[in-house]
Protein backbone atom coordinates (compact mmCIF):
# COMPACT_ATOMS: atom_id res chain seq x y z
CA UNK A 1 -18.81 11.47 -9.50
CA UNK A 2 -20.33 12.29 -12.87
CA UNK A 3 -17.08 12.95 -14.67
CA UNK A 4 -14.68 10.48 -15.95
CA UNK A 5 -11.70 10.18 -12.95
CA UNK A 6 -8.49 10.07 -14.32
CA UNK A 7 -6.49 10.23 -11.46
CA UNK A 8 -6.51 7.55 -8.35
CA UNK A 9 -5.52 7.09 -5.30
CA UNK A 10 -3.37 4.17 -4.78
CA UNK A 11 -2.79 2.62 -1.16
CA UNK A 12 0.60 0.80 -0.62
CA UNK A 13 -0.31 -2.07 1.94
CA UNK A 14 2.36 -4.53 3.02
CA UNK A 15 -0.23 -7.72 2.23
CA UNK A 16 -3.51 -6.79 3.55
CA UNK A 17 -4.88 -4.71 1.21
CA UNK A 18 -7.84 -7.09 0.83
CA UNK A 19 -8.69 -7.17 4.76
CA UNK A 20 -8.27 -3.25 4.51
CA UNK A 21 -10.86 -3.02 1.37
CA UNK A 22 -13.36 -5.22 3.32
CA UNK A 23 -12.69 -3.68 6.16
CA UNK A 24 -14.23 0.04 4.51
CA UNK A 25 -17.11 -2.05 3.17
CA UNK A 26 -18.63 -2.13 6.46
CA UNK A 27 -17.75 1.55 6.67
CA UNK A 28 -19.33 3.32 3.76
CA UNK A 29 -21.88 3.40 1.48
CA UNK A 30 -21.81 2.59 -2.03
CA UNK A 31 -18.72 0.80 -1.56
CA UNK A 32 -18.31 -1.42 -4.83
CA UNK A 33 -15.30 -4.09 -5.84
CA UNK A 34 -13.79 -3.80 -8.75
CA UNK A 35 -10.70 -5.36 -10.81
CA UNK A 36 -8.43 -7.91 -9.02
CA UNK A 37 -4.91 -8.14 -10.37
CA UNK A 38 -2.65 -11.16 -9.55
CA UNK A 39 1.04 -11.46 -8.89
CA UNK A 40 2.94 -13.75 -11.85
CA UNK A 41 6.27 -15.28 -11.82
CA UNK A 42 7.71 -11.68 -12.36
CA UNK A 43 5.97 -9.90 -9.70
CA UNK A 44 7.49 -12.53 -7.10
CA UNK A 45 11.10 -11.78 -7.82
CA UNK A 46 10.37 -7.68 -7.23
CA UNK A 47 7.78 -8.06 -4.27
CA UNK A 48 8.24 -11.75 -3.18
CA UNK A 49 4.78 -12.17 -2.64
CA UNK A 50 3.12 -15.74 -3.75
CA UNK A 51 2.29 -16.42 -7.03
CA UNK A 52 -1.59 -15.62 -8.23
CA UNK A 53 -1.68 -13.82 -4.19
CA UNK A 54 -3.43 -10.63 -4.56
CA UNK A 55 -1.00 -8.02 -6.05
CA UNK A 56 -3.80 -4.83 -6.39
CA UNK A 57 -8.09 -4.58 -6.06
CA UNK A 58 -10.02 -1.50 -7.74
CA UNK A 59 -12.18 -0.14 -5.60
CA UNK A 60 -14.77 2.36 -5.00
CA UNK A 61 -15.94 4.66 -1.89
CA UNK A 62 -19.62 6.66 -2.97
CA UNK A 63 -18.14 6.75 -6.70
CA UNK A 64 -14.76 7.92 -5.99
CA UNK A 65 -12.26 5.20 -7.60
CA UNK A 66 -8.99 3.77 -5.20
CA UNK A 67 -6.60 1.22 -5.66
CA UNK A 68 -5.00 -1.04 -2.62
CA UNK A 69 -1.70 -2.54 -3.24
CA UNK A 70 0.00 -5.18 -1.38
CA UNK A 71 3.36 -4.22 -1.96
CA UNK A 72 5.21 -5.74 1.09
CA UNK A 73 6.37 -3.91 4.17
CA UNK A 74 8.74 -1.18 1.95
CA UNK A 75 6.59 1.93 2.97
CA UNK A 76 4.19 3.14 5.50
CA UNK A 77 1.30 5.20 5.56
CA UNK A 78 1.77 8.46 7.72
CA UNK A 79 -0.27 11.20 8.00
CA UNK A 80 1.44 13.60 5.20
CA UNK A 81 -1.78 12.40 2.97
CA UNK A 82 -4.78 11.33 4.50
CA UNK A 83 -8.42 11.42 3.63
CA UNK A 84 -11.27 13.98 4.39
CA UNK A 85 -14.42 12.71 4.76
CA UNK A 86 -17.22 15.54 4.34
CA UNK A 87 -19.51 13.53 6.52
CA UNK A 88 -23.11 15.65 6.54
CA UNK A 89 -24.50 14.44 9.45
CA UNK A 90 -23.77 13.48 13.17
CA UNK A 91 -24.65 9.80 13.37
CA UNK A 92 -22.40 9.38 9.99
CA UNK A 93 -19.28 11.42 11.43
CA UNK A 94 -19.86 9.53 14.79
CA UNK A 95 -20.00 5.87 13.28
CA UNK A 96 -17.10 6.27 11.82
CA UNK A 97 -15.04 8.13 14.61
CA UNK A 98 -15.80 4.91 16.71
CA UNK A 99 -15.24 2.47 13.93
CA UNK A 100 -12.06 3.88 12.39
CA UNK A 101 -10.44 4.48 15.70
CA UNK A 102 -10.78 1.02 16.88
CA UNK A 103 -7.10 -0.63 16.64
CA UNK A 104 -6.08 2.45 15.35
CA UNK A 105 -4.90 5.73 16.94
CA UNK A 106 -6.48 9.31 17.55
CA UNK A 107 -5.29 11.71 16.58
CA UNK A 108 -7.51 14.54 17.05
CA UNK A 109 -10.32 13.47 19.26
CA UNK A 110 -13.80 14.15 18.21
CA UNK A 111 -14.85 17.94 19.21
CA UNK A 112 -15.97 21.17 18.07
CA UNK A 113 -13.43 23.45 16.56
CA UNK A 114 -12.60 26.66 14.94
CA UNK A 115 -13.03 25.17 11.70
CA UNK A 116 -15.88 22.99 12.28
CA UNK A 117 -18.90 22.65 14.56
CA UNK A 118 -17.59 18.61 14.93
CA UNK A 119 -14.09 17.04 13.78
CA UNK A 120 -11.50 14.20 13.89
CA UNK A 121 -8.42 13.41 12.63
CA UNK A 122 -7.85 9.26 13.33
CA UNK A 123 -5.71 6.67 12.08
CA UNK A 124 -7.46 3.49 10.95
CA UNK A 125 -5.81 0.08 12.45
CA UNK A 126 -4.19 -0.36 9.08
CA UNK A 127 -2.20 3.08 9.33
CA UNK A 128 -4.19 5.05 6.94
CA UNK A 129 -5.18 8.23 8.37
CA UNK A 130 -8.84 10.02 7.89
CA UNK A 131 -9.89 13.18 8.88
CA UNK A 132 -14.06 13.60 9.76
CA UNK A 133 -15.83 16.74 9.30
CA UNK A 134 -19.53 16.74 10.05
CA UNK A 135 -19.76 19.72 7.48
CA UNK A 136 -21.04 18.64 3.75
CA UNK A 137 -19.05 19.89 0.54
CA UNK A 138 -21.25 21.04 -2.34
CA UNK A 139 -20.03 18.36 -4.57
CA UNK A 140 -20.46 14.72 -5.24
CA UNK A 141 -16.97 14.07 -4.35
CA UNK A 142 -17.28 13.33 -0.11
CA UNK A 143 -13.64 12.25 0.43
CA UNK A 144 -10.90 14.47 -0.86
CA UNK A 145 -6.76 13.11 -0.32
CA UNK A 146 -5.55 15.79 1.44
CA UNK A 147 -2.00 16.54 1.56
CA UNK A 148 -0.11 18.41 4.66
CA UNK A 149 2.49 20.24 4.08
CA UNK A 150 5.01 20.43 7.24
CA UNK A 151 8.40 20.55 8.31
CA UNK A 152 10.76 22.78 5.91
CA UNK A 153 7.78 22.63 3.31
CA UNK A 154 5.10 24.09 5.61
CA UNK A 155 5.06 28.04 3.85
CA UNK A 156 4.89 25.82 0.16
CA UNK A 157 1.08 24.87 -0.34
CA UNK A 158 0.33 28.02 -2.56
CA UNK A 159 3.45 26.96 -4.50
CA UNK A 160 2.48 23.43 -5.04
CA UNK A 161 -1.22 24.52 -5.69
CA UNK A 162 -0.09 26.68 -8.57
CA UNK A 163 2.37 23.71 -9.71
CA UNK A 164 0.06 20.79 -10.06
CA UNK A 165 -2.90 23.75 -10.87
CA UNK A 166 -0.42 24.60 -14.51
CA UNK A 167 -0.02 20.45 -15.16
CA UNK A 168 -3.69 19.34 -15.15
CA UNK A 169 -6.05 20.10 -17.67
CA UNK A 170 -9.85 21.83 -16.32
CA UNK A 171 -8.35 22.99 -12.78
CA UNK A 172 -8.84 25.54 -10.73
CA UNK A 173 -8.22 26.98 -7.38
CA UNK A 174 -11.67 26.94 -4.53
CA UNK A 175 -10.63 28.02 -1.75
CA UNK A 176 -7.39 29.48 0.06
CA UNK A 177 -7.19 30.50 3.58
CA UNK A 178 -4.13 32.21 4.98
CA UNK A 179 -2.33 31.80 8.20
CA UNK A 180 -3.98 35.03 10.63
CA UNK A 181 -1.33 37.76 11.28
CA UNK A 182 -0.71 36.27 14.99
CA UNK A 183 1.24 33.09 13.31
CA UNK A 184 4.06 34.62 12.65
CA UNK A 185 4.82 33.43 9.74
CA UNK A 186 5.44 35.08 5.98
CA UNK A 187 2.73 36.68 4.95
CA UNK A 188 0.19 34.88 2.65
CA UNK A 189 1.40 31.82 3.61
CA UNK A 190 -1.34 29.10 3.47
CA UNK A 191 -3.00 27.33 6.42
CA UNK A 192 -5.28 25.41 3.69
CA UNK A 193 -6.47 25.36 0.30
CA UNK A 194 -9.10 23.46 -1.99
CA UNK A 195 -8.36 22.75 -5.29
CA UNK A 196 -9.36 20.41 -8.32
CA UNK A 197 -7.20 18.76 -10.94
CA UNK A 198 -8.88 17.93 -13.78
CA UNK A 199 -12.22 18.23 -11.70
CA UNK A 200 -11.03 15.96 -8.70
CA UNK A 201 -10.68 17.65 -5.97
CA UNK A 202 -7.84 17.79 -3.16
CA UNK A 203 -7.28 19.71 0.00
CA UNK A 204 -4.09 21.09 1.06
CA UNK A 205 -2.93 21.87 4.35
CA UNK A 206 0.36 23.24 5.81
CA UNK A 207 1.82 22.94 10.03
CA UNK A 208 4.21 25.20 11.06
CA UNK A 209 5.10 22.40 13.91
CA UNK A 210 7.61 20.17 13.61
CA UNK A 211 6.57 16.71 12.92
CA UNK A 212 8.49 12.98 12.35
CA UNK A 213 7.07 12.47 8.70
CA UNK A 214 6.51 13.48 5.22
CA UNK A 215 5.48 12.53 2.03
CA UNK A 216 6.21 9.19 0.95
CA UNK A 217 5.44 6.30 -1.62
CA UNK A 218 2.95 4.85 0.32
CA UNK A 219 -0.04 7.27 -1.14
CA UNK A 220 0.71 7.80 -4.78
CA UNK A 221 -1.76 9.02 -7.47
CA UNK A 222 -2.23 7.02 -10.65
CA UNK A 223 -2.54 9.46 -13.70
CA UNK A 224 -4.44 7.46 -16.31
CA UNK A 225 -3.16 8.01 -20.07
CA UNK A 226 -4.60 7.24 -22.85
CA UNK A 227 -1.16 8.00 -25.24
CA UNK A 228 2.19 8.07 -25.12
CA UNK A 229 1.75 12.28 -25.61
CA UNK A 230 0.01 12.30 -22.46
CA UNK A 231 2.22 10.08 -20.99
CA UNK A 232 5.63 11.97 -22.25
CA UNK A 233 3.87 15.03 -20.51
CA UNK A 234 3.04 14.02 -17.29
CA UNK A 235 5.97 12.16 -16.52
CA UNK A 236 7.91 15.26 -17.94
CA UNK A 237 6.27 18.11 -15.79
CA UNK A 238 5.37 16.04 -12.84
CA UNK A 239 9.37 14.82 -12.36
CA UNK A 240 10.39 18.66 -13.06
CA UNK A 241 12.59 19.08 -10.14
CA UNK A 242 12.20 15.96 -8.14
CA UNK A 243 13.79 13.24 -7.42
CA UNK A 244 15.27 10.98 -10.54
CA UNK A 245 16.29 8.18 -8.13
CA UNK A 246 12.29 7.67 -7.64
CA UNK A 247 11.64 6.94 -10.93
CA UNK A 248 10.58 3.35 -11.83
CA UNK A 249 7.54 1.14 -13.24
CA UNK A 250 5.86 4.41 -13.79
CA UNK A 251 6.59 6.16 -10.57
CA UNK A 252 8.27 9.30 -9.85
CA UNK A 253 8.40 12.20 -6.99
CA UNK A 254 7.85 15.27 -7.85
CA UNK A 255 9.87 18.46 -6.06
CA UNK A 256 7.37 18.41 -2.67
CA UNK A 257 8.23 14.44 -2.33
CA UNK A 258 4.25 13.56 -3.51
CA UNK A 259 4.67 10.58 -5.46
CA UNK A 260 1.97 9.77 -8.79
CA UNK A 261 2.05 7.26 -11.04
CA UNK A 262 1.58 8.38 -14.69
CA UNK A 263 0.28 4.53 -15.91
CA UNK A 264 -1.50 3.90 -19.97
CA UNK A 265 -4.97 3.12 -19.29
CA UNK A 266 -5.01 0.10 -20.98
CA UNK A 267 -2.19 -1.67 -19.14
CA UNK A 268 -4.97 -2.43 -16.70
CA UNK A 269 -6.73 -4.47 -19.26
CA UNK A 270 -3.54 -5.49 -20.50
CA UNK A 271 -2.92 -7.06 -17.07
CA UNK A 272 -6.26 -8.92 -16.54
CA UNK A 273 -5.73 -10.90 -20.01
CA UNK A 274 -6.90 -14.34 -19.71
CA UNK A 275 -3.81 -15.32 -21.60
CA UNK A 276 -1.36 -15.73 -18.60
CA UNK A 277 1.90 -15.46 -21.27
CA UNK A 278 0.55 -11.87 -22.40
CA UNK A 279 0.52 -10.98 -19.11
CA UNK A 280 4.21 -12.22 -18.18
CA UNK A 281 5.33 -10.35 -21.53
CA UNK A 282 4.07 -7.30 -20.56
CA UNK A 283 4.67 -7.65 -16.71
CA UNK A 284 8.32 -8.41 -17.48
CA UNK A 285 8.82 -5.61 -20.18
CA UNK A 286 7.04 -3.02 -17.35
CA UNK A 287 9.07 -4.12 -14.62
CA UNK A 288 12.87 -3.04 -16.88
CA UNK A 289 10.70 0.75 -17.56
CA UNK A 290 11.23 3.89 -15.73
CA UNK A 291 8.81 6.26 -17.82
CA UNK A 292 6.18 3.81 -19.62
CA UNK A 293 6.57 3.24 -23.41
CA UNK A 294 3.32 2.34 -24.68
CA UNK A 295 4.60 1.01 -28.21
CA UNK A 296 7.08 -1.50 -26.25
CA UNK A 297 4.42 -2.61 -23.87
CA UNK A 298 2.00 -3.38 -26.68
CA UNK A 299 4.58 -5.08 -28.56
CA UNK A 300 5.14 -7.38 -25.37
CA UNK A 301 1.58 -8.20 -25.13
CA UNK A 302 1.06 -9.33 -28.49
CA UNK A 303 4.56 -11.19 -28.50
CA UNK A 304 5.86 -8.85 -31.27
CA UNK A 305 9.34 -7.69 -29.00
């Protein structure tokens, strides 16, 4: 991707987020390792896991940024967001039918349908679900989260399309595609849409069948900020209508149950000091926030609260 991506994916893994990373090394391309945060003193007491154990690793799949998260076993992945992998060509959508499948489940077994010569939908052995289309996407961006809208939300895709469309800067609507006539459902209700926020893109998709699952903290998308405006209007338009109980360390759920993260850029550097009692300070003082305050959390790192 050519432009700067300001919002990420983030992967909530009980404690193998590293196995999982490595594990989609040996899937994709131009699969590169980034940052490696560390759990502190603090981070035990929330998420008991070990002290300097892996607490999150940056990642990147063909130059589109992730973070995994071992989190413990609090949530797990379903298939309300899952990836889509504009694959290109056959050997590429067949590799990694066989290899994602393995351990995992199927979901939607690898076929011709009436949206694509060749499809998928799996889930990987680690939960996270993937859906493989053999077609290309004119863009640089190959996977896109994709977010299914079922259940009592199913006719709201064009809804939440036009919500998140009015929150992000440089958006715009691709591509909707309405249920046919013989669905019965309201008219212009969405089967799927494409759609880019701040030029990364998403698909949407809605089922009109009734399914065990929805949205849930497990995928959430970090909303980098570079100032506490950007921050204060996030947080404020994302939370409109959601749920206020969801709301800590930066997280809220916004009125479809997606969850994002609206996170100052430079807490991530703040976090990888080399001075391990900067990094308590401003672990502790992040840990007692709902909505981030970017004045207190620089105050904590320099040791000025």
């Amino acid at each position: 991707m050519t432009h700067k991506q300001n919002i990420i994916p983030n992967l909530w893994f009980d404690k193998n987020a590293e196995e999982a990373v490595n594990f989609y090394k040996t899937l994709f391309n131009n699969v590169k390792v980034g940052r490696i945060a560390r759990y502190n003193k603090e981070g035990f007491e929330i998420h008991g896991r070990p002290e300097g154990s892996v607490m999150t690793i940056e990642f990147e799949i063909e130059g589109i940024k992730f973070i995994a998260l071992n989190g413990g076993p609090v949530f797990k992945f379903t298939p309300a967001v899952s990836f889509y992998v504009y694959c290109g060509f056959e050997n590429e959508i067949e590799k990694l039918y066989n290899k994602l499948s393995e351990d995992g489940m199927v979901m939607m077994t690898l076929d011709k349908y009436d949206w694509s010569s060749k499809y998928a939908w799996v889930q990987d052995k680690f939960g996270v679900s993937w859906q493989l289309d053999v077609d290309t996407i004119n863009s640089q961006q190959k996977i896109l989260p994709s977010l299914l809208f079922a259940n009592e939300k199913f006719a709201r895709v064009k809804e939440a399309v036009g919500f998140y469309h009015s929150i992000f800067p440089n958006s715009k609507v691709i591509m909707e595609s309405p249920y046919d006539k013989s669905a019965n459902v309201p008219e212009g209700t969405l089967l799927f849409a494409q759609f880019s926020l701040n030029g990364f893109l998403f698909n949407a998709m809605s089922s009109n069948i009734k399914h065990d699952f929805d949205f849930n903290e497990s995928f959430s998308f970090i909303v980098n900020c570079i100032s506490q405006e950007d921050i204060d209007n996030y947080w404020n338009k994302l939370s409109s209508g959601g749920d206020p109980q969801a709301q800590a360390c930066g997280w809220l759920k916004d009125k479809f149950g997606v969850s994002w993260q609206i996170v100052p850029e430079e807490l991530f550097a703040m976090l990888q000091d080399s001075d391990k009692n900067k990094v308590e300070r401003v672990t502790k003082e992040f840990l007692a926030m709902k909505k981030f305050d970017l004045a207190k959390l620089r105050a904590a790192f320099e040791g000025k609260n």
